[in-house]
N, C-alpha and C. Protein backbone atom coordinates (compact mmCIF):
# COMPACT_ATOMS: atom_id res chain seq x y z
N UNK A 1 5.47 4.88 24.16
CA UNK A 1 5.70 6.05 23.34
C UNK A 1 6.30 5.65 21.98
N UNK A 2 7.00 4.72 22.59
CA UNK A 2 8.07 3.94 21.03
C UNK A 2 6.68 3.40 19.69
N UNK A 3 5.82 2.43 20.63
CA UNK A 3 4.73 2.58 19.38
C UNK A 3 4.02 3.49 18.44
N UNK A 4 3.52 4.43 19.57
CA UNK A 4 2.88 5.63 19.01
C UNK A 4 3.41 6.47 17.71
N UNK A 5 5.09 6.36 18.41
CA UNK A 5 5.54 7.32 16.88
C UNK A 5 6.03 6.26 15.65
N UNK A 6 6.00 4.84 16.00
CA UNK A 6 5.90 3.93 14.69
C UNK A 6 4.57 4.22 14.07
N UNK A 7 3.47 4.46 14.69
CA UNK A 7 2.18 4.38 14.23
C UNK A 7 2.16 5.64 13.48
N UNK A 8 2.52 6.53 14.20
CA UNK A 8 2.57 8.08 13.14
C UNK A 8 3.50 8.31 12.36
N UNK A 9 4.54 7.06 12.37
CA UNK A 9 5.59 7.04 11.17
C UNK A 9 4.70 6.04 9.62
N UNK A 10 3.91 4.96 10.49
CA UNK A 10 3.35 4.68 9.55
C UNK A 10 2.09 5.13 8.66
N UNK A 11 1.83 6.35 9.51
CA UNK A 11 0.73 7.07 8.77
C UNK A 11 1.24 8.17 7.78
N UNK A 12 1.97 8.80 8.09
CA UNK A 12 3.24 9.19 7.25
C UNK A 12 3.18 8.63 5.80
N UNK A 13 4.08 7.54 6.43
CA UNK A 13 4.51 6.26 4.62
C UNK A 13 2.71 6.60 4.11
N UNK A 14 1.81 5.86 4.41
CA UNK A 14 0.57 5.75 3.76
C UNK A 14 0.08 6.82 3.73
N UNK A 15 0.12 8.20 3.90
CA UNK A 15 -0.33 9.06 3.15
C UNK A 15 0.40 9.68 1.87
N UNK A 16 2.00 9.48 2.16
CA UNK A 16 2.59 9.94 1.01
C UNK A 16 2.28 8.87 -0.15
N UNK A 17 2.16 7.32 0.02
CA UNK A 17 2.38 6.38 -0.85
C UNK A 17 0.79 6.56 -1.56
N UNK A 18 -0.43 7.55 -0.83
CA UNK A 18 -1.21 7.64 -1.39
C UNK A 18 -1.88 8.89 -1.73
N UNK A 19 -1.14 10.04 -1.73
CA UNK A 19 -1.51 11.09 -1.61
C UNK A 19 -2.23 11.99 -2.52
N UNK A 20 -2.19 10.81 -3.81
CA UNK A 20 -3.11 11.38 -5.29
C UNK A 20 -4.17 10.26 -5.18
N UNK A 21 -4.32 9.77 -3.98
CA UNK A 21 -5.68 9.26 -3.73
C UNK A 21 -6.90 9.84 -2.88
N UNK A 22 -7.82 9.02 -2.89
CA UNK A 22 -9.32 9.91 -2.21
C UNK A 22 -8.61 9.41 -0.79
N UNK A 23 -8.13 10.52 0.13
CA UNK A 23 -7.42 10.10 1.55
C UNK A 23 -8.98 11.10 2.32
N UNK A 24 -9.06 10.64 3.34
CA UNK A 24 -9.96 10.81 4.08
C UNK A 24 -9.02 10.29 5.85
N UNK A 25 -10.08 11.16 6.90
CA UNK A 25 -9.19 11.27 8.10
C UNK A 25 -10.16 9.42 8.35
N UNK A 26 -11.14 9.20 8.32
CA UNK A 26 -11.77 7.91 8.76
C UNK A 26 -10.59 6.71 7.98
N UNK A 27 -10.33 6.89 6.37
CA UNK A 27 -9.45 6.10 5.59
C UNK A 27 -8.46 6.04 6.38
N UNK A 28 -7.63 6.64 6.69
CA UNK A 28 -6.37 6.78 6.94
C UNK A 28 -6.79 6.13 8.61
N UNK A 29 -7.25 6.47 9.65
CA UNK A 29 -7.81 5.96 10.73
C UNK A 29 -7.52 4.51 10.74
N UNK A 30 -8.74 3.79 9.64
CA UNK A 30 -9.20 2.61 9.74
C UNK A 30 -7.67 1.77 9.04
N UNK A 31 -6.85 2.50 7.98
CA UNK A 31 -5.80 1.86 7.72
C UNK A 31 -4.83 1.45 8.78
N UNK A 32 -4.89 2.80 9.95
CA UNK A 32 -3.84 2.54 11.56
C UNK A 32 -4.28 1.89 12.66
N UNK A 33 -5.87 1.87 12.09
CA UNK A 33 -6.29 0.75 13.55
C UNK A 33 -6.29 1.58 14.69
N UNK A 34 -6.94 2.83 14.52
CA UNK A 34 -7.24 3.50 15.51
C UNK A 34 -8.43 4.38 15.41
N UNK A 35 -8.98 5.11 16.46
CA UNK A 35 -9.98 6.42 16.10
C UNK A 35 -9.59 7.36 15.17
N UNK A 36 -9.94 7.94 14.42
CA UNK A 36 -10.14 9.29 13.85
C UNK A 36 -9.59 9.96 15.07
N UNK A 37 -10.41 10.31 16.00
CA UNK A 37 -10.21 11.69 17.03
C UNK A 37 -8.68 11.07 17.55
N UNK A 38 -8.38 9.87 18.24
CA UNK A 38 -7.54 9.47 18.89
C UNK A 38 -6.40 9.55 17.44
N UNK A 39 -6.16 9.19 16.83
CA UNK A 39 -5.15 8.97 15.59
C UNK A 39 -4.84 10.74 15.57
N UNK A 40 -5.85 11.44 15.18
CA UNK A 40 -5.42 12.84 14.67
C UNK A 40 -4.57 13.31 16.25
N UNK A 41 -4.95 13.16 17.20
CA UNK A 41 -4.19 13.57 18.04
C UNK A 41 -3.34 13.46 18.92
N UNK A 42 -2.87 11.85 18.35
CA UNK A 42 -1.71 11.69 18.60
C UNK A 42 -0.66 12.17 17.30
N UNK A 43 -1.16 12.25 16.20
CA UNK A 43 -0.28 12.43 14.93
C UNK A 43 -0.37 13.87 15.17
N UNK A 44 -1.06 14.46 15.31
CA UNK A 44 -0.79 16.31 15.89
C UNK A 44 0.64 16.52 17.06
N UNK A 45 0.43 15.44 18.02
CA UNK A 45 1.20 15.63 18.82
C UNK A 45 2.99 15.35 18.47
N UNK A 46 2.89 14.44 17.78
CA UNK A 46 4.23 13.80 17.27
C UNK A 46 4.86 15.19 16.15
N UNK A 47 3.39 15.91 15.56
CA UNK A 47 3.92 16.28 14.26
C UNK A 47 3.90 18.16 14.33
N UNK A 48 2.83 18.11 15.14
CA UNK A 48 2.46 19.74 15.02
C UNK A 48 2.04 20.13 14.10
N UNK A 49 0.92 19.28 13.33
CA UNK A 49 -0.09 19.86 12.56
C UNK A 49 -1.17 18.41 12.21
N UNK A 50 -2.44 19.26 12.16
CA UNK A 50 -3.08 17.79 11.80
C UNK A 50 -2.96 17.12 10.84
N UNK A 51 -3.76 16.13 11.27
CA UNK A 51 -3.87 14.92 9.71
C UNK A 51 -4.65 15.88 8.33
N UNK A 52 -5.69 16.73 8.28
CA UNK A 52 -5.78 17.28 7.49
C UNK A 52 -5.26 18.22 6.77
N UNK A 53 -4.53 19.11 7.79
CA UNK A 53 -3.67 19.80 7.56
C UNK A 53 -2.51 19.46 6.80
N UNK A 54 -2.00 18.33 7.23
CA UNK A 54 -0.74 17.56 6.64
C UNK A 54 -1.05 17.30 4.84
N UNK A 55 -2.41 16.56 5.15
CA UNK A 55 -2.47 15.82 3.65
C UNK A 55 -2.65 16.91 2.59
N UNK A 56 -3.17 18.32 3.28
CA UNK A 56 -3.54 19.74 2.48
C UNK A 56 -2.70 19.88 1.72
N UNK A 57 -1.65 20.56 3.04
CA UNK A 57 -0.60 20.90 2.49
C UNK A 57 0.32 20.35 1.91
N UNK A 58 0.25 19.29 1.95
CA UNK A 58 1.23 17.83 1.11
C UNK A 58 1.08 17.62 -0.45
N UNK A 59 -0.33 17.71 -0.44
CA UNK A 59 -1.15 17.74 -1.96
C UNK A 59 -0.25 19.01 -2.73
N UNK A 60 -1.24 20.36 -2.22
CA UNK A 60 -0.73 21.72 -2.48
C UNK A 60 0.77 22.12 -2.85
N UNK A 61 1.82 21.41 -1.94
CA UNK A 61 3.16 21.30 -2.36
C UNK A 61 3.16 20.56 -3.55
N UNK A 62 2.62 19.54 -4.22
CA UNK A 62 2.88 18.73 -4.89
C UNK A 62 2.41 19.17 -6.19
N UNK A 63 1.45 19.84 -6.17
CA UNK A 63 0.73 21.00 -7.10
C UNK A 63 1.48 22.29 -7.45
N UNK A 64 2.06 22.24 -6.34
CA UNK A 64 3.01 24.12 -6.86
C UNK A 64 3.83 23.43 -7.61
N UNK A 65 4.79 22.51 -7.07
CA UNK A 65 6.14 22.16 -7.72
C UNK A 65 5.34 21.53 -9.69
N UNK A 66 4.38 20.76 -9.47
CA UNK A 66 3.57 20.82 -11.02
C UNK A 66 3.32 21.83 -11.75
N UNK A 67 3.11 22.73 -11.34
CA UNK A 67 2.45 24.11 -11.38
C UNK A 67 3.91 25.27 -11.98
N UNK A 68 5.51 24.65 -11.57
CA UNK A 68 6.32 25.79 -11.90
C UNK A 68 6.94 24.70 -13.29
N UNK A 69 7.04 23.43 -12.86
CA UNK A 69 8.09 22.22 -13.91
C UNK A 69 6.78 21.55 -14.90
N UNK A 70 5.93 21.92 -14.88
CA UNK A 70 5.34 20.66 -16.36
C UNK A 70 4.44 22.03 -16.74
N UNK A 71 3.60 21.75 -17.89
CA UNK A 71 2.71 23.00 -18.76
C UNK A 71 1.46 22.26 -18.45
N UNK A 72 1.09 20.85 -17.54
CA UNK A 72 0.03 20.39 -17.63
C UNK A 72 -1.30 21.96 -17.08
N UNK A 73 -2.40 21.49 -18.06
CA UNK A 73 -3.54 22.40 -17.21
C UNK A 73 -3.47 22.71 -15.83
N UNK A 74 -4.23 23.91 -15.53
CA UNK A 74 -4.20 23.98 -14.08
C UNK A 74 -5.71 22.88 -13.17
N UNK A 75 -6.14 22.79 -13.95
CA UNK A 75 -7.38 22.24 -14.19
C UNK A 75 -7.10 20.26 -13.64
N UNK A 76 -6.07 20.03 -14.45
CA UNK A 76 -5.49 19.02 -14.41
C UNK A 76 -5.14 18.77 -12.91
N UNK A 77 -4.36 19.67 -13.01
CA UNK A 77 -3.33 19.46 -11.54
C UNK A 77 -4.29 19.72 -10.43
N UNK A 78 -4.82 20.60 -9.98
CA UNK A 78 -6.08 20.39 -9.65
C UNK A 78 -7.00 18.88 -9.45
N UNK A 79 -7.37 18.18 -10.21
CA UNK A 79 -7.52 17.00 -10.04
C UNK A 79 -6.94 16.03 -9.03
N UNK A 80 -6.05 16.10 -9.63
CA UNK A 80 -4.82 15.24 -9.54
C UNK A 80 -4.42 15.76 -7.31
N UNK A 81 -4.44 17.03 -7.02
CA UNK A 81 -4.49 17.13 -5.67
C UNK A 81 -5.54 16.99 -5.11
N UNK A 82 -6.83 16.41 -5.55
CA UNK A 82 -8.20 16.02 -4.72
C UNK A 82 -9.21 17.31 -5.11
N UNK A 83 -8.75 18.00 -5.51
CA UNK A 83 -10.09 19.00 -5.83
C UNK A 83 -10.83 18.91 -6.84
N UNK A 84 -12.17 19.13 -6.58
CA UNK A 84 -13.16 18.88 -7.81
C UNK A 84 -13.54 20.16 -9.29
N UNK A 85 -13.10 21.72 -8.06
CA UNK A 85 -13.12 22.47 -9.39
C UNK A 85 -11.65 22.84 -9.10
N UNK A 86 -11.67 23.60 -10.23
CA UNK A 86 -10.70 24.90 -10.34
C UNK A 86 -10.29 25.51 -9.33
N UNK A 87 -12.01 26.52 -9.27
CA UNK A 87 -12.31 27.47 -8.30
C UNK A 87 -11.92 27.29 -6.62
N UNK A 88 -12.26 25.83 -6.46
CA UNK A 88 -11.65 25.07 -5.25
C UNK A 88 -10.54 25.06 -4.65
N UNK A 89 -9.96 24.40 -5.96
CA UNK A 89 -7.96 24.84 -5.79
C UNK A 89 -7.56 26.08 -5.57
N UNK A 90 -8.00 27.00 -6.30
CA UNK A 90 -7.63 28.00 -6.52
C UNK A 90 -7.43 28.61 -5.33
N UNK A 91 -8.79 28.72 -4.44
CA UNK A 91 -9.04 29.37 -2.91
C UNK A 91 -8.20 28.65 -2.27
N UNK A 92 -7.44 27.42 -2.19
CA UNK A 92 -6.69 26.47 -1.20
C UNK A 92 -5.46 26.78 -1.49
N UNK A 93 -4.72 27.33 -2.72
CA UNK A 93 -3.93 27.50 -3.27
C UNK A 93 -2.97 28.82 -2.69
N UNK A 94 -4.01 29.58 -3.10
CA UNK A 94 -4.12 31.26 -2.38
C UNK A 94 -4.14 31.35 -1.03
N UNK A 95 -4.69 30.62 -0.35
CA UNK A 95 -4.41 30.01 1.27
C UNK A 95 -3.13 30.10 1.68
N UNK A 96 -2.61 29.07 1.17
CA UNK A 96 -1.14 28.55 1.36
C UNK A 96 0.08 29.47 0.38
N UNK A 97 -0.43 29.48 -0.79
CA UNK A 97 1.22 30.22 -1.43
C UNK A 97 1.16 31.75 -1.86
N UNK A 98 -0.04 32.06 -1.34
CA UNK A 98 -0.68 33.60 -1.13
C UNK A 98 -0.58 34.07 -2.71
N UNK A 99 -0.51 33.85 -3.72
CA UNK A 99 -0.80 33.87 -5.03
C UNK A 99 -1.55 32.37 -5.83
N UNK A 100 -2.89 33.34 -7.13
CA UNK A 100 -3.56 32.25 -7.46
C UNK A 100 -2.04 31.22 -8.00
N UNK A 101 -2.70 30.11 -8.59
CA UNK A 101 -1.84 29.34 -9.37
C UNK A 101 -1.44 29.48 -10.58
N UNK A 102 -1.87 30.04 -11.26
CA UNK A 102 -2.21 31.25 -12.65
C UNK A 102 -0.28 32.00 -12.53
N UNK A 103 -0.59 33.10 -11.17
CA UNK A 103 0.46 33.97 -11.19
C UNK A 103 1.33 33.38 -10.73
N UNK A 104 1.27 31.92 -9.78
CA UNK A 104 2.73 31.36 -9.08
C UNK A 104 3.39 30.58 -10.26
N UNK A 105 2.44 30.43 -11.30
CA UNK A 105 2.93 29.43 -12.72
C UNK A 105 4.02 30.49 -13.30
N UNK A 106 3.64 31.61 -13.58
CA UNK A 106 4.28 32.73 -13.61
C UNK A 106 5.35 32.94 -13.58
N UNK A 107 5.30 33.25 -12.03
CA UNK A 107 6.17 33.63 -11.42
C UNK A 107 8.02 32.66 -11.61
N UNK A 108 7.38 30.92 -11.46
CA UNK A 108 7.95 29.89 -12.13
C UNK A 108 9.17 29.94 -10.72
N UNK A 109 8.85 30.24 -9.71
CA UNK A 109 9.97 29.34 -8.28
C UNK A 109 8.77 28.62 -7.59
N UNK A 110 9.45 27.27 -7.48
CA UNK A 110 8.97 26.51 -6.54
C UNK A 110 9.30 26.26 -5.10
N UNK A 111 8.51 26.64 -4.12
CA UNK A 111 9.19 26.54 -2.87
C UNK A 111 7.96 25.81 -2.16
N UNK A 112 8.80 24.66 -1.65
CA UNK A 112 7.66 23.79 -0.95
C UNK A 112 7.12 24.24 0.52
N UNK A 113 6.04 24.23 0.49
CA UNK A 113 4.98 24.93 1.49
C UNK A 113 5.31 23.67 2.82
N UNK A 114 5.22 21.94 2.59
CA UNK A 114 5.48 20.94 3.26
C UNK A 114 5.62 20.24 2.69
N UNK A 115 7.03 19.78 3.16
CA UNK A 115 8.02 18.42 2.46
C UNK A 115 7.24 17.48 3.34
N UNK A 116 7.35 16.12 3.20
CA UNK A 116 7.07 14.92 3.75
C UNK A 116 7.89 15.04 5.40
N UNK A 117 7.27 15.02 6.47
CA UNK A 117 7.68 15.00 7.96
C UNK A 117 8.55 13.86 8.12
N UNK A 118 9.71 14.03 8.61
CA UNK A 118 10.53 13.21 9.25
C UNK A 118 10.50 13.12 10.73
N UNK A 119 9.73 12.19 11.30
CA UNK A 119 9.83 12.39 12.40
C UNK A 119 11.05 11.98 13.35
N UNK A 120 12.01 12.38 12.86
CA UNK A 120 12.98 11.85 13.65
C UNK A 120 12.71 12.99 13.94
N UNK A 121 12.92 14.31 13.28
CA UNK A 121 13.40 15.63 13.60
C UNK A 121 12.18 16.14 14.31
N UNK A 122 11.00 15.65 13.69
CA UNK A 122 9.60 15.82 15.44
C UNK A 122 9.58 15.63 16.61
N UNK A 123 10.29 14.27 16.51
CA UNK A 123 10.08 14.14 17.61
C UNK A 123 11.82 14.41 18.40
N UNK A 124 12.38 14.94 17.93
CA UNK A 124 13.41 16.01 18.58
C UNK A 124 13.25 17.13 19.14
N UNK A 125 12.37 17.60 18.07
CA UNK A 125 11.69 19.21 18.52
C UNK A 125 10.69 18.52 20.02
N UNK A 126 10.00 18.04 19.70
CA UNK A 126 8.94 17.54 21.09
C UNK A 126 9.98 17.27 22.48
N UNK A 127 10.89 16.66 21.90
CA UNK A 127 12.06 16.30 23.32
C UNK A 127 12.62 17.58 23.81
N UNK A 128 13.13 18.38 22.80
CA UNK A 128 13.64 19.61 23.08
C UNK A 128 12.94 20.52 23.76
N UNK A 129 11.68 20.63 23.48
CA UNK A 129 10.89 21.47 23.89
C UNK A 129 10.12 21.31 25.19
N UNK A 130 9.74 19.59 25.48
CA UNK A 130 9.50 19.39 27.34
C UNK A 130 10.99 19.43 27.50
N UNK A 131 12.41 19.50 27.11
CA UNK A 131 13.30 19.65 28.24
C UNK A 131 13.27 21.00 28.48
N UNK A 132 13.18 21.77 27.21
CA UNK A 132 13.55 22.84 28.16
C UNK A 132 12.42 23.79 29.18
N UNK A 133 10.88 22.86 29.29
CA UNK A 133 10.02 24.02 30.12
C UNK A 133 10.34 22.94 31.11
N UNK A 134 10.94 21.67 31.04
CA UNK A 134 11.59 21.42 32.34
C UNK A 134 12.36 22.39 33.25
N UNK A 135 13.09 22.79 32.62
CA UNK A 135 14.14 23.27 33.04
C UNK A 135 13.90 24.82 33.42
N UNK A 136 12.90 25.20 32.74
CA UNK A 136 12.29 26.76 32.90
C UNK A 136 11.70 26.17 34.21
N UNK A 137 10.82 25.44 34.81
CA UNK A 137 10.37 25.10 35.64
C UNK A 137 10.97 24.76 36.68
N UNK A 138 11.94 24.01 36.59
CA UNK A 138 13.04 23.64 38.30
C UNK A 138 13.69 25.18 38.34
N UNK A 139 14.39 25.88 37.42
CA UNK A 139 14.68 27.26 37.58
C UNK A 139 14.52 28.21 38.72
């Protein structure tokens, strides 16, 4: 078990250390030396959300907080989180911070959608949570 969550600690480091890069679930895979299917679901399990999910919303955080502190284009920033248009961001944007990027620029508070996972505190919640349907269970 002790490996597994080094392995999803080290997928972690290498997605943040690359996260304004072209990340892909096979990239990231072949960087851990494991399957795609097998990697995403053990890193689901450790984390409670997938590998795509993670890198989404990782980007997207990284884009709002651009989006309230610099005047760069939206267009720009956009880029810069893996999307090819605007229009792209925009719908992924609205997903997650339920206003376009236009009105959250606006609006000007940044509140991060997902900070970088610590899995210490994952895999606390995971311990916490088989003890206690343990315990619902001997009950």
């Amino acid at each position: 078990m002790k490996k597994q969550k080094d392995v999803v600690r080290k997928v972690i480091d290498y997605i943040e250390t690359n996260l304004e890069e072209e990340l892909d679930l096979d990239q990231i895979a072949k960087n851990a030396g494991y399957s795609k299917f097998y990697l995403n679901r053990m890193f689901t399990e450790y984390t409670g959300i997938t590998l795509y999910k993670y890198v989404q919303n990782r980007r997207l955080t990284v884009a709002a907080e651009r989006l309230v502190k610099t005047d760069r284009p939206i267009i720009e920033i956009a880029y810069d989180a893996g999307y090819d248009t605007q229009q792209s961001f925009s719908y992924a944007f609205k997903q997650v911070y339920l206003y376009p990027p236009k009105v959250y620029r606006d609006i000007g508070v940044f509140l991060p959608v997902q900070s970088p996972i610590s899995l210490s505190c994952a895999f606390i919640s995971k311990y916490y949570e088989h003890a206690t349907i343990t315990k619902e269970v001997a009950a």
